[in-house]
N, C-alpha and C. Protein backbone atom coordinates (compact mmCIF):
# COMPACT_ATOMS: atom_id res chain seq x y z
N UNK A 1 95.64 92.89 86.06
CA UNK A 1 96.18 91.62 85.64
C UNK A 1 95.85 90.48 86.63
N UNK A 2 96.29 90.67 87.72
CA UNK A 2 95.49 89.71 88.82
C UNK A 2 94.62 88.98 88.56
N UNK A 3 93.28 90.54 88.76
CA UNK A 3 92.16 89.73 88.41
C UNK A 3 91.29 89.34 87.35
N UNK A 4 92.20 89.79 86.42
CA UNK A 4 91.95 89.23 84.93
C UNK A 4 92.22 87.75 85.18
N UNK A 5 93.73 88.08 85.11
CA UNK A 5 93.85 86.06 85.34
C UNK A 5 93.11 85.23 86.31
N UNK A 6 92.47 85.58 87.03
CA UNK A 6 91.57 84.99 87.41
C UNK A 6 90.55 84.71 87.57
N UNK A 7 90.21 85.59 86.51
CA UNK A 7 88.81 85.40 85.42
C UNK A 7 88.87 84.25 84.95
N UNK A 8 89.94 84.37 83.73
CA UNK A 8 90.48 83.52 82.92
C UNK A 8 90.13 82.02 83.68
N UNK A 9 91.04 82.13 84.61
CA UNK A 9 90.84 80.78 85.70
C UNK A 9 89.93 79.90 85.80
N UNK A 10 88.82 81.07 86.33
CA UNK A 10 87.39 80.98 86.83
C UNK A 10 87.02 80.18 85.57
N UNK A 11 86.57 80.59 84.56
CA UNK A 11 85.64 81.12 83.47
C UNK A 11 85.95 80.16 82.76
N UNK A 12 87.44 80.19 82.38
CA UNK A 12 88.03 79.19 80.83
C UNK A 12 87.79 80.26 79.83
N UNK A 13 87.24 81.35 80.06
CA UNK A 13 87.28 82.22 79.18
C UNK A 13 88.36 83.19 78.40
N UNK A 14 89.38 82.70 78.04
CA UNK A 14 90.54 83.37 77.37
C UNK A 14 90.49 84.35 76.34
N UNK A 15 89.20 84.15 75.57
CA UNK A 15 88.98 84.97 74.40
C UNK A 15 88.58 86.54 74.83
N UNK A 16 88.67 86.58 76.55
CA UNK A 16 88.37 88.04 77.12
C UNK A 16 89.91 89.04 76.24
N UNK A 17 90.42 88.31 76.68
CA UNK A 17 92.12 88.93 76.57
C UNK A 17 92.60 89.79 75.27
N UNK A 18 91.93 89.63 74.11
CA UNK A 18 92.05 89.93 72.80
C UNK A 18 90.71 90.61 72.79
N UNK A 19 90.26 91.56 73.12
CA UNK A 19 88.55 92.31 73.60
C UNK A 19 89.46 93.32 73.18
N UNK A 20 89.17 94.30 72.15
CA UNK A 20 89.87 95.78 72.57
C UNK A 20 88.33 96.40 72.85
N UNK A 21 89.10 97.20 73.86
CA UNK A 21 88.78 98.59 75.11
C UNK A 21 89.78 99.47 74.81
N UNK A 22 88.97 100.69 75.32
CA UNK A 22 89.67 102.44 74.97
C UNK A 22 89.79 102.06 76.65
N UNK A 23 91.81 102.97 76.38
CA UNK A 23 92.25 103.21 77.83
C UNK A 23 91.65 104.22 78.41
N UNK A 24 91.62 104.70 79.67
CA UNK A 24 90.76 105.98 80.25
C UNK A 24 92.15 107.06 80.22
N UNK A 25 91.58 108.59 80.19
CA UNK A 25 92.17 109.62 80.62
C UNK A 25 91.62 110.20 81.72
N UNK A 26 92.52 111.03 82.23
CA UNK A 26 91.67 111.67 83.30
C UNK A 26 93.05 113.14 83.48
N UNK A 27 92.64 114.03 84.05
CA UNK A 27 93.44 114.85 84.40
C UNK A 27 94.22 114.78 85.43
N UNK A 28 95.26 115.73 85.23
CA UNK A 28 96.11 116.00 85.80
C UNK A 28 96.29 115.76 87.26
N UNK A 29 96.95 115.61 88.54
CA UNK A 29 96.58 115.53 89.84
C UNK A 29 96.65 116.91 89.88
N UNK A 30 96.17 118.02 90.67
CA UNK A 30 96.61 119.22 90.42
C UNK A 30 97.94 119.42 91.41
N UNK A 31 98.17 120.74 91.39
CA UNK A 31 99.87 121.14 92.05
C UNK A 31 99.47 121.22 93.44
N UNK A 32 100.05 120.82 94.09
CA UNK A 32 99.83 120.91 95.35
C UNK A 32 98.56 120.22 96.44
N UNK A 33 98.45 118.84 95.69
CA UNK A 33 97.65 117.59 95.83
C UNK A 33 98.50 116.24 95.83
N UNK A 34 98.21 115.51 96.40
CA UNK A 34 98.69 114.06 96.95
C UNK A 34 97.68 113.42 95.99
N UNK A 35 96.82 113.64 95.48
CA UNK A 35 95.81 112.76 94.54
C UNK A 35 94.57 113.03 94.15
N UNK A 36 93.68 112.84 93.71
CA UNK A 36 92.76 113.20 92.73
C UNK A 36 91.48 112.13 92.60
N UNK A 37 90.79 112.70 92.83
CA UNK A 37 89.56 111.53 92.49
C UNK A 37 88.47 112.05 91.77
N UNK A 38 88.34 111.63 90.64
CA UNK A 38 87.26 112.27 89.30
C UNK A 38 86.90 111.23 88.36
N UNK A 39 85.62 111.75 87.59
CA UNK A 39 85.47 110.61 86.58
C UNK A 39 86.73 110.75 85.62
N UNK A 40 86.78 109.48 85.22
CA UNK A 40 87.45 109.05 83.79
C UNK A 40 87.12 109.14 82.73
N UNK A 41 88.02 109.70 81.42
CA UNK A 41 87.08 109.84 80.32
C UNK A 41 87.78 108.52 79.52
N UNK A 42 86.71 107.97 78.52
CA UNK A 42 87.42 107.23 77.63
C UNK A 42 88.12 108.04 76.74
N UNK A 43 89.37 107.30 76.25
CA UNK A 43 90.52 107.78 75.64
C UNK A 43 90.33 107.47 73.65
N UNK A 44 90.34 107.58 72.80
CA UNK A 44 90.09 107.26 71.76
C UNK A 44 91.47 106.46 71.59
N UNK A 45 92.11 105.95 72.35
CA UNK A 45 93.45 104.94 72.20
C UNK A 45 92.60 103.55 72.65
N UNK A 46 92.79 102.65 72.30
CA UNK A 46 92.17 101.32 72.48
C UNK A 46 93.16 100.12 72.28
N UNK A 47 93.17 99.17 73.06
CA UNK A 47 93.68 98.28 73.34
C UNK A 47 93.25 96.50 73.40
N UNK A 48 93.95 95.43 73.25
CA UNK A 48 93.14 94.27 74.06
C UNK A 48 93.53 94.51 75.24
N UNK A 49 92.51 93.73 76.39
CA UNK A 49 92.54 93.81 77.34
C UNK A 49 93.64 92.96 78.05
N UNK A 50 94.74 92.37 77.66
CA UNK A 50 95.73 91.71 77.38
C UNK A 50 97.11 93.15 77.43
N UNK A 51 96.39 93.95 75.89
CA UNK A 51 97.48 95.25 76.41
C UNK A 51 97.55 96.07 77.64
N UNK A 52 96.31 96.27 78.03
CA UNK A 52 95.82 96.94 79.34
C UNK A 52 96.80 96.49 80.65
N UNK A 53 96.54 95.17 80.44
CA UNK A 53 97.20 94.13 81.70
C UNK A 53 98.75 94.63 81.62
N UNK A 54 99.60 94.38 80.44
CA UNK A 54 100.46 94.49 80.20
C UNK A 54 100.89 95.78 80.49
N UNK A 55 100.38 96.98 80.39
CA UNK A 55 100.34 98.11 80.51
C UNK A 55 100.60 98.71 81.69
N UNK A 56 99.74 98.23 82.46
CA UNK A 56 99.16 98.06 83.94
C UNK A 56 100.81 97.26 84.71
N UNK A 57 101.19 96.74 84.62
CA UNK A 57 102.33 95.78 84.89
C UNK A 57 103.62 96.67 84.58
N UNK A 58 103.74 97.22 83.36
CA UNK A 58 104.78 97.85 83.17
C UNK A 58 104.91 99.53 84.09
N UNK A 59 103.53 99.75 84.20
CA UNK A 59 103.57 101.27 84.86
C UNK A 59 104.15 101.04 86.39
N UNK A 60 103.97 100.03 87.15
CA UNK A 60 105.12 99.73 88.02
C UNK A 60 106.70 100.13 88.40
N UNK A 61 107.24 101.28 89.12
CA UNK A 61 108.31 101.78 89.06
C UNK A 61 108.91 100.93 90.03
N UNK A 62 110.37 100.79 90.52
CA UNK A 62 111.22 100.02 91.39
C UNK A 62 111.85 101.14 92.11
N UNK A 63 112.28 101.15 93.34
CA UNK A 63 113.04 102.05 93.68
C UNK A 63 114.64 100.99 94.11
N UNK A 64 114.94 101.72 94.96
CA UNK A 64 116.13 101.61 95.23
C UNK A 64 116.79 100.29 95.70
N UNK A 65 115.83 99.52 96.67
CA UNK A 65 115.84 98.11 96.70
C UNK A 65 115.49 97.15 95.68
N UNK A 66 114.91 97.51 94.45
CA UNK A 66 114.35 96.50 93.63
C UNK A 66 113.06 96.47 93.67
N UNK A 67 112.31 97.04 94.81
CA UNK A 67 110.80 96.44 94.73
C UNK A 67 109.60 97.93 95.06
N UNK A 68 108.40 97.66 94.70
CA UNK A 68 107.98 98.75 93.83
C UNK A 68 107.85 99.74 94.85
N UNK A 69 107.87 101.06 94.31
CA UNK A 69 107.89 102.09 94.69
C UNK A 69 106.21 102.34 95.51
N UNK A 70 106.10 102.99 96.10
CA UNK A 70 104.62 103.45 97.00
C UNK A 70 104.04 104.78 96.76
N UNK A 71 104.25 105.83 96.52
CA UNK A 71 104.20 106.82 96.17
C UNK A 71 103.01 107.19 97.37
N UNK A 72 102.27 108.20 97.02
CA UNK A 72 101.30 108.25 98.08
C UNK A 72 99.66 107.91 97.75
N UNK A 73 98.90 108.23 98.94
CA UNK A 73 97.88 107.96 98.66
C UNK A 73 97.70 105.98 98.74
N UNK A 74 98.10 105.63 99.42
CA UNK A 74 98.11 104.04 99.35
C UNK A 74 96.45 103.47 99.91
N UNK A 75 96.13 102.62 99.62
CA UNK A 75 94.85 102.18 99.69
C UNK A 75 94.88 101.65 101.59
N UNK A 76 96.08 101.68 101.93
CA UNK A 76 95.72 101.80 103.91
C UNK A 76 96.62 103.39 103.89
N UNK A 77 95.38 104.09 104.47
CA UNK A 77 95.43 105.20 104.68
C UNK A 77 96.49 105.48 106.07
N UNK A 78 96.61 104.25 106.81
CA UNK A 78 98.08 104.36 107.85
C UNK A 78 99.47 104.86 106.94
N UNK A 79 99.54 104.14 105.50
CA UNK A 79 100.49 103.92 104.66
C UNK A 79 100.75 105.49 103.49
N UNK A 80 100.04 106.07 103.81
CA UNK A 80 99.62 107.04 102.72
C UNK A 80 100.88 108.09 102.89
N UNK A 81 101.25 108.47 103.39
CA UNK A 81 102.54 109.39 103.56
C UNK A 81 104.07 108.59 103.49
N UNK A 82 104.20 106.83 103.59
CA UNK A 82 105.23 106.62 103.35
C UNK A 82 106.64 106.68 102.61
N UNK A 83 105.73 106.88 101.37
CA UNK A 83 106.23 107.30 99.80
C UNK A 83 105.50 108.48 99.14
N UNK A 84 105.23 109.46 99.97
CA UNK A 84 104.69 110.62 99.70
C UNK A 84 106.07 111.58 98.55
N UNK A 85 107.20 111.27 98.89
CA UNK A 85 108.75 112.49 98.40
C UNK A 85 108.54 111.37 97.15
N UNK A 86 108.65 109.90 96.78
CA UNK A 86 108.40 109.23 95.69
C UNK A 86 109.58 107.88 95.41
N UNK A 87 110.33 107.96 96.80
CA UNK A 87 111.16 106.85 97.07
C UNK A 87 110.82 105.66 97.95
N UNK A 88 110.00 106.16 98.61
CA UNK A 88 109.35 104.82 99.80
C UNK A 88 108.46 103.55 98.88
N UNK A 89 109.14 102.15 99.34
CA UNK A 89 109.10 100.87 98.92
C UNK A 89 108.23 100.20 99.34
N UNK A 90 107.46 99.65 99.19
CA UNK A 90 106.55 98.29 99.39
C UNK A 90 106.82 96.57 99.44
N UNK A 91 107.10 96.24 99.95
CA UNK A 91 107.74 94.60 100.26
C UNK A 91 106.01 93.68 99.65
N UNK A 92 105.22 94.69 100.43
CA UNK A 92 103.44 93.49 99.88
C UNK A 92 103.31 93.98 98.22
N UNK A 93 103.58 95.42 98.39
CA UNK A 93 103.51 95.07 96.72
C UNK A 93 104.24 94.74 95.40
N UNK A 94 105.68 94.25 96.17
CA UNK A 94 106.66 93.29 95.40
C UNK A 94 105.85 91.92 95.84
N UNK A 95 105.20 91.62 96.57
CA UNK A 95 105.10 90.49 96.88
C UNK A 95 103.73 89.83 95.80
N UNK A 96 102.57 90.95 96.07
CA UNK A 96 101.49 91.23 95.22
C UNK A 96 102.00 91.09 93.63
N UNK A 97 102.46 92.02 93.33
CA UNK A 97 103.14 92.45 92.11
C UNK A 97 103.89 90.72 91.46
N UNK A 98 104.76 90.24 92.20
CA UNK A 98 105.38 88.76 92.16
C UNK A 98 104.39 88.07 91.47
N UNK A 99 103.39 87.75 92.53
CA UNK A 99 102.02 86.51 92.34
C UNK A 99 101.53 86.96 91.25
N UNK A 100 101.03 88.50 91.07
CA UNK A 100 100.31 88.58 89.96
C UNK A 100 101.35 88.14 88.62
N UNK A 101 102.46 88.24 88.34
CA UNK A 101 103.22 87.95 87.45
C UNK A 101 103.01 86.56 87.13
N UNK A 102 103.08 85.99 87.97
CA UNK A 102 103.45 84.21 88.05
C UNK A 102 101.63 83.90 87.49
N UNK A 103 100.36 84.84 87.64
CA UNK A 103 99.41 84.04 87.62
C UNK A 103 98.93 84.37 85.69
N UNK A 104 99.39 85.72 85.61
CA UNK A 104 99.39 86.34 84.19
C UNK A 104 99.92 85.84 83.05
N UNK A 105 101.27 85.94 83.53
CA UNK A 105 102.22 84.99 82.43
C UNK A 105 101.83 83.84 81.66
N UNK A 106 101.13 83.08 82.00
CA UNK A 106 100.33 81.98 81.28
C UNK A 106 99.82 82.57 80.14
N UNK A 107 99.35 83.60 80.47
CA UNK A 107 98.03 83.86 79.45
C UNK A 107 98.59 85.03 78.20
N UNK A 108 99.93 84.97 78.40
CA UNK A 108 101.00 86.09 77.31
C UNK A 108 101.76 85.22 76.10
N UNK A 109 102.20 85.73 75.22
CA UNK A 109 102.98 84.98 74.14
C UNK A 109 104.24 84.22 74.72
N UNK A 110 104.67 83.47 74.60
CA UNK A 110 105.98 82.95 74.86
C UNK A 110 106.90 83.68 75.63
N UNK A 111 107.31 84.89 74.58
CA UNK A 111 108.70 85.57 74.97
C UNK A 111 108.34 86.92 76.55
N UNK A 112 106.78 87.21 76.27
CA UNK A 112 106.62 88.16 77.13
C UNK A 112 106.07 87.11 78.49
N UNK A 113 105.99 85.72 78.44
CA UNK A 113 105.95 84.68 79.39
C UNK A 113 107.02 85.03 80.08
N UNK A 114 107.79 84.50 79.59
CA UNK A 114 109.34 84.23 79.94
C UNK A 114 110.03 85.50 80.95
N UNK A 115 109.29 86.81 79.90
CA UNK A 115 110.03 88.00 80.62
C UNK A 115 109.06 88.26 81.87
N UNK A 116 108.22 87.97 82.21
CA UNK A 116 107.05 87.85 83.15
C UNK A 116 107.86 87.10 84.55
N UNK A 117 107.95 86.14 84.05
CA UNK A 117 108.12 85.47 85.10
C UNK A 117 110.04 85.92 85.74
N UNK A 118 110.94 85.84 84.98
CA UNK A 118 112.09 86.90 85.18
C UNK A 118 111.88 88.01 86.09
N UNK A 119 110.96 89.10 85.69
CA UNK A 119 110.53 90.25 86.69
C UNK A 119 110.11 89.56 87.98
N UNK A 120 109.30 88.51 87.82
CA UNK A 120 108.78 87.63 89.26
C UNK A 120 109.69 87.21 90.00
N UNK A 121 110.98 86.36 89.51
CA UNK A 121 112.05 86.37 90.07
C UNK A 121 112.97 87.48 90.95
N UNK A 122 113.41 88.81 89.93
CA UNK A 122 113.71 89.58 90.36
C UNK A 122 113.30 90.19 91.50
N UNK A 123 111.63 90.32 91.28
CA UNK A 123 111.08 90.63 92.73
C UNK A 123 111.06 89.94 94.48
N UNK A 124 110.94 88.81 93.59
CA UNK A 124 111.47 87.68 94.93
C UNK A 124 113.11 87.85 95.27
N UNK A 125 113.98 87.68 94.66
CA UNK A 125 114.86 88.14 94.87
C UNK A 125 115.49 89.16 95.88
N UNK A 126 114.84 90.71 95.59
CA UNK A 126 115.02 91.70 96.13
C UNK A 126 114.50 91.66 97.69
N UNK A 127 113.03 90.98 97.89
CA UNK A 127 112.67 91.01 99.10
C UNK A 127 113.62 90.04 99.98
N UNK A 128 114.07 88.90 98.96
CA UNK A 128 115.25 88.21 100.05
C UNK A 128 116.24 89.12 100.69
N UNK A 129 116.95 89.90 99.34
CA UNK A 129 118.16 90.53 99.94
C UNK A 129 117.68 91.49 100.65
N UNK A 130 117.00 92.33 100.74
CA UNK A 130 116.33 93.28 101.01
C UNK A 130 115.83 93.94 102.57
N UNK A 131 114.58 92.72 101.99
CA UNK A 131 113.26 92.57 103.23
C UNK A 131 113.16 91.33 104.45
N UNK A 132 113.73 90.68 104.20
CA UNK A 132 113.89 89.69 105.04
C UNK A 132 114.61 89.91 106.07
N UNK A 133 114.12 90.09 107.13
CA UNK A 133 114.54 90.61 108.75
C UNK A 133 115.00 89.65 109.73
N UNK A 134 115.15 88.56 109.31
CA UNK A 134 115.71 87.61 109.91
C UNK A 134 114.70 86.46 110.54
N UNK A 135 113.54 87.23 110.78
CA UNK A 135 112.46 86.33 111.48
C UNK A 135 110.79 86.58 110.93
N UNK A 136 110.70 87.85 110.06
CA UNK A 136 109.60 88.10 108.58
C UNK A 136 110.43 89.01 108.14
N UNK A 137 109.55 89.06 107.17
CA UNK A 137 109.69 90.62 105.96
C UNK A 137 109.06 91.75 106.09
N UNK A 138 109.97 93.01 106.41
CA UNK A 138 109.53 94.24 106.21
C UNK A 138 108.61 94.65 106.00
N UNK A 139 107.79 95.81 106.35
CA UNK A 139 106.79 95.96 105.31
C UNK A 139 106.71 97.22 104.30
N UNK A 140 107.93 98.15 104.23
CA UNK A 140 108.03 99.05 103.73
C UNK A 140 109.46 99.99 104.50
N UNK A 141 109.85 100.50 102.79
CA UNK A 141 111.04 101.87 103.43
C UNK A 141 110.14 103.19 103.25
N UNK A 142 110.53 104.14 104.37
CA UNK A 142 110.02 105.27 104.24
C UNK A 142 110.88 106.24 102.42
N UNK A 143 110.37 107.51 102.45
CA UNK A 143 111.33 108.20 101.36
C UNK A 143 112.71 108.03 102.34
N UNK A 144 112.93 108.36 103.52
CA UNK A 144 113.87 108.99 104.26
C UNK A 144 115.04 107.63 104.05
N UNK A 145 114.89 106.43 104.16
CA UNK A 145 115.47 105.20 103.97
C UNK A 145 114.83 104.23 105.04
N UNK A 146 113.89 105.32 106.57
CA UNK A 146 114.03 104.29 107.56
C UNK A 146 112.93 102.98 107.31
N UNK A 147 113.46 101.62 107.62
CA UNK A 147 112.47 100.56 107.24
C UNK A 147 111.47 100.65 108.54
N UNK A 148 109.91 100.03 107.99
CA UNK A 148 108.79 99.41 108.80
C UNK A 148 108.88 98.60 108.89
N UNK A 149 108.53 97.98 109.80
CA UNK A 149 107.81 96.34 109.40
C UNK A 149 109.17 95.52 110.17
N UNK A 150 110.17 96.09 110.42
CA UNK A 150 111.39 95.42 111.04
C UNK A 150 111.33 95.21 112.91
N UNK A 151 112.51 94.18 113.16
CA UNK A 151 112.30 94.23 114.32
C UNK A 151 112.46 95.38 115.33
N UNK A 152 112.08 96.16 116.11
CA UNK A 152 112.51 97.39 116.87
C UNK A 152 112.18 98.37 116.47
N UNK A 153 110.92 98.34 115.54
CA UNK A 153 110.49 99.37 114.53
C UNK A 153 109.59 99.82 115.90
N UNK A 154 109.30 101.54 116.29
CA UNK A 154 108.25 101.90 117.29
C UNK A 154 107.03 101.13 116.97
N UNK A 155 106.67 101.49 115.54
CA UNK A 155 105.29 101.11 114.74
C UNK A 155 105.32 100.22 113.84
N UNK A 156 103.94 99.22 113.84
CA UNK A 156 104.29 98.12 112.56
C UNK A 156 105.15 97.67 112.83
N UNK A 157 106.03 96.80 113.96
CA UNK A 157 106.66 96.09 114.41
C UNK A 157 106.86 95.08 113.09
N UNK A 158 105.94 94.25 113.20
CA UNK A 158 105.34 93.21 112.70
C UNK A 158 104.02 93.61 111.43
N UNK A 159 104.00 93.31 109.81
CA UNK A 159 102.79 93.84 109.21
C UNK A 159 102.30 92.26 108.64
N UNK A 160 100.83 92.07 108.97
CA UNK A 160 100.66 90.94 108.74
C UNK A 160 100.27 90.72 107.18
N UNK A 161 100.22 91.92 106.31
CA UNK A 161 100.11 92.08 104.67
C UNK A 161 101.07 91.37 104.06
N UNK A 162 102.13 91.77 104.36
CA UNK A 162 103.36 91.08 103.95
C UNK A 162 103.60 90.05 103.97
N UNK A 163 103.57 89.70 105.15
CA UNK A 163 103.84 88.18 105.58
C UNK A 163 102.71 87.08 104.85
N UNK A 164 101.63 87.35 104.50
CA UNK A 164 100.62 87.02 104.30
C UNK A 164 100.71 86.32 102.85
N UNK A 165 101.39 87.96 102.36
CA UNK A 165 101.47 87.97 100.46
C UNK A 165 102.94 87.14 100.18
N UNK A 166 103.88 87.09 100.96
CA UNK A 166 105.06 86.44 100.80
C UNK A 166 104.51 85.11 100.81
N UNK A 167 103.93 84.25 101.57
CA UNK A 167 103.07 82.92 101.68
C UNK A 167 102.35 83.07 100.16
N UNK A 168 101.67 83.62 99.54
CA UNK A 168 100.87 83.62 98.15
C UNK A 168 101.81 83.50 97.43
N UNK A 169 102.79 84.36 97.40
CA UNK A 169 103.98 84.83 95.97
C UNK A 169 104.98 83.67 96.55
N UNK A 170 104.77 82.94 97.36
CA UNK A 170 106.01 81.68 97.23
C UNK A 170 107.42 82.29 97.67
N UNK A 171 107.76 83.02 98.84
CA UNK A 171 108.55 83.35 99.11
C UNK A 171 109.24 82.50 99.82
N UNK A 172 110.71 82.98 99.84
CA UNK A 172 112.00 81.91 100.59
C UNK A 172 111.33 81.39 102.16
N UNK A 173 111.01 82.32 102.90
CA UNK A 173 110.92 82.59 104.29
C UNK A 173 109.86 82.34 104.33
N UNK A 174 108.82 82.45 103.69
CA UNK A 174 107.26 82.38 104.28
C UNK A 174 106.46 81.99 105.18
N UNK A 175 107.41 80.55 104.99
CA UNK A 175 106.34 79.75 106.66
C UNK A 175 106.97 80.42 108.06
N UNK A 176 108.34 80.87 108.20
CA UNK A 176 108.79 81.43 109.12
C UNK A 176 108.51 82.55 109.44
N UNK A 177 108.27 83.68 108.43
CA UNK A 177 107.36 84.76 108.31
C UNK A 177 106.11 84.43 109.19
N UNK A 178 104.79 83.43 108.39
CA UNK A 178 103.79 84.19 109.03
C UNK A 178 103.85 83.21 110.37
N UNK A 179 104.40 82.39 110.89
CA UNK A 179 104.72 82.03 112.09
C UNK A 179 105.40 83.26 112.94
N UNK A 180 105.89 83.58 112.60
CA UNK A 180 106.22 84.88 113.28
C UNK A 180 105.06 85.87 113.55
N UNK A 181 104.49 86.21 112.36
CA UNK A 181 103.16 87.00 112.34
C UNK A 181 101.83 86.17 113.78
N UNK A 182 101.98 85.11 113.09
CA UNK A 182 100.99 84.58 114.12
C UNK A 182 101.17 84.40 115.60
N UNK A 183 102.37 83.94 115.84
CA UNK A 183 103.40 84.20 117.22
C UNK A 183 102.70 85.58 117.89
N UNK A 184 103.32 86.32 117.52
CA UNK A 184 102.92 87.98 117.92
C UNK A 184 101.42 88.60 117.59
């Protein structure tokens, strides 16, 4: 969805969005694997690329703070065991997750606008009550509950992802965030 909408952006090309495409399948992760990497098959289910987005957006789980779950295997391989048990949180990708909402929503019907940007809220929201450490934002709860990214944390004191994506997604704190980030 992201970078669809910012195709869209780019391009002026809107008529991408209503394109149906077959979703991919792929198998199973197997038992006793953290993740899987194989080709994809096309799926004989087909979609616009509009549903895809939408799709893509909804497969997003929340955990316990409000903001999305991490599971494992994260694209920084420092991060990959955080949410390995399937409770550990992400603050950049509520933050990620936020922006992409706010940039998508344009390009949806009215009512799924509306509910777009609501979830965007909610997400901002949560990192206020949440993630906000008094001087940046978190950058993640482990499964166990303990937070990263906080002050007095051994590791990741400070994560400059977060702080970064809170500045994009229009967060409360932001300029104080990455002043902080940059400070340190």
């Amino acid at each position: 969805p992201y970078v669809t909408a910012e195709y869209v952006r780019a391009t002026g090309d809107a008529a991408v969005l209503d394109e149906e495409i077959p979703y991919l399948e792929d198998v199973e992760i197997p038992v006793g694997r953290e993740d899987y990497y194989g080709p994809a098959q096309a799926s004989d289910a087909t979609g616009t690329l509009r549903q895809h987005c939408l799709r893509a957006v909804d497969s997003v789980r929340l955990g316990a703070h409000g903001l999305p779950l991490m599971g494992a295997g994260d694209w920084n391989d420092g991060m990959s065991r955080v949410g390995v048990e399937g409770r550990g949180e992400s603050v950049w990708l509520g933050f990620f997750l936020a922006e992409t909402l706010r940039r998508f929503a344009p390009l949806c019907p009215e009512e799924t606008h509306k509910a777009l940007l609501a979830r965007r809220e909610a997400l901002l929201a949560a990192a206020e009550e949440h993630a906000w450490t008094g001087g940046w934002y978190a950058r993640a709860w482990f499964d166990s509950g303990e937070i990263l990214g906080a002050p007095g944390c051994a590791e990741c004191e400070i994560d400059l992802t977060a702080q970064v994506w809170a500045v994009f997604a229009g967060a409360a704190h932001a300029r104080e965030a990455l002043k902080s980030a940059l400070d340190r």
